[in-house]
C-alpha atoms as a PDB file:
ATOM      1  CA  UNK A   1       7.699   6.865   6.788  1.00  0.00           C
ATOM      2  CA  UNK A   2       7.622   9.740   9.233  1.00  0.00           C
ATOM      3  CA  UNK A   3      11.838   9.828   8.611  1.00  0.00           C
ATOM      4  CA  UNK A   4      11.493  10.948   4.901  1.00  0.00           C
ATOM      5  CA  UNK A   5       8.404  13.185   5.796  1.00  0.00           C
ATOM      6  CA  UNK A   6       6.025  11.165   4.445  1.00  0.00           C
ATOM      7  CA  UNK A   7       2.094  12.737   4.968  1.00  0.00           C
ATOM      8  CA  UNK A   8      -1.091  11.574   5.328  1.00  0.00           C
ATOM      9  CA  UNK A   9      -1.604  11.215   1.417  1.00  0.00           C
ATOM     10  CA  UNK A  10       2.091   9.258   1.237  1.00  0.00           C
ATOM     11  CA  UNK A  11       0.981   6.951   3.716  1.00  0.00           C
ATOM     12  CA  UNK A  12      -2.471   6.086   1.815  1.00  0.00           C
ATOM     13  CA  UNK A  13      -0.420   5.290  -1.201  1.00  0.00           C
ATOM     14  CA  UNK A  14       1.839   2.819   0.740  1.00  0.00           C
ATOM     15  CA  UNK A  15      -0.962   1.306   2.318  1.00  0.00           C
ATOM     16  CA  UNK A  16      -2.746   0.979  -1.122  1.00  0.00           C
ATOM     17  CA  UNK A  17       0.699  -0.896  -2.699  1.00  0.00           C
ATOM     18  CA  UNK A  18       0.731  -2.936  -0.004  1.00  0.00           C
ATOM     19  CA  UNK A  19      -2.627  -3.852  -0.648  1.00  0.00           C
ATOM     20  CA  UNK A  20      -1.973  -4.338  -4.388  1.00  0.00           C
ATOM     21  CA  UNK A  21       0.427  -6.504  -4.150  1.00  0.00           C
ATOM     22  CA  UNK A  22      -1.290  -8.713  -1.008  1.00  0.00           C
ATOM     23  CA  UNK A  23      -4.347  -8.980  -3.409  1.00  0.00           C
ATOM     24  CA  UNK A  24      -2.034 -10.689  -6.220  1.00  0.00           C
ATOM     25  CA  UNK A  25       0.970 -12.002  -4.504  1.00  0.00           C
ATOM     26  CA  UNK A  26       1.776 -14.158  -7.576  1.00  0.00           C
ATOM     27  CA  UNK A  27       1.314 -11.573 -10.288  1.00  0.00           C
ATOM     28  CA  UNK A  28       4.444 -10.279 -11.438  1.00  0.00           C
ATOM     29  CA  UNK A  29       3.064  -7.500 -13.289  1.00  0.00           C
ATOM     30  CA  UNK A  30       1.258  -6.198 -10.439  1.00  0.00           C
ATOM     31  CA  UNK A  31       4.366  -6.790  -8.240  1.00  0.00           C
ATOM     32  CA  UNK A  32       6.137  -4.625 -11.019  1.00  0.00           C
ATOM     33  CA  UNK A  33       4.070  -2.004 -11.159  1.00  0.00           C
ATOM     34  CA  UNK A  34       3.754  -1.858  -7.479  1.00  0.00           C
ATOM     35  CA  UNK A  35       7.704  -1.589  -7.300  1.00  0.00           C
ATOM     36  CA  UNK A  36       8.036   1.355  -9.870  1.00  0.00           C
ATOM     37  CA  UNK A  37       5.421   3.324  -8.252  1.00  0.00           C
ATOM     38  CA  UNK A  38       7.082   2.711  -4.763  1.00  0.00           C
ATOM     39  CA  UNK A  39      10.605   3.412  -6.490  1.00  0.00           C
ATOM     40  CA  UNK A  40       8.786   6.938  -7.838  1.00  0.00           C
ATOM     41  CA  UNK A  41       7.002   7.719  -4.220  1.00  0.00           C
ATOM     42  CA  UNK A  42      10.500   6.830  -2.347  1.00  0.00           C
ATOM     43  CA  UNK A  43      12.504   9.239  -4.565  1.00  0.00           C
ATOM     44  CA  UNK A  44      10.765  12.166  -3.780  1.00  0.00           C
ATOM     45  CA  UNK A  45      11.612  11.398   0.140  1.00  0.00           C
ATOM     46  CA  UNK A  46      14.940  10.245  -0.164  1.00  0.00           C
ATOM     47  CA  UNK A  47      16.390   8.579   2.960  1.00  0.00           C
ATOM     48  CA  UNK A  48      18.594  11.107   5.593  1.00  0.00           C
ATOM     49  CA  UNK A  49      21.937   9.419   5.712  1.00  0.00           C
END
């Protein structure tokens, strides 16, 4: 997280999908929605290569 410059607010909202998707591990639109909002967070930090 610290890598792509993730802050203090970035690393509430991964804590909070993580959450989401420990609440309803079997829930695939949860899991869904939990993956497009992490693809959307990741792509404003993208990964140093």
């Amino acid at each position: 997280m610290t890598t792509r410059g993730f802050g203090d607010e970035e690393a509430r909202a991964t804590a909070h999908l993580i959450a989401d998707v420990l609440d309803n591990p079997r829930d695939e639109a949860v899991i869904d929605a939990v993956r497009a909002r992490g693809h959307a967070l990741t792509a404003r930090f993208p990964a140093y290569c």
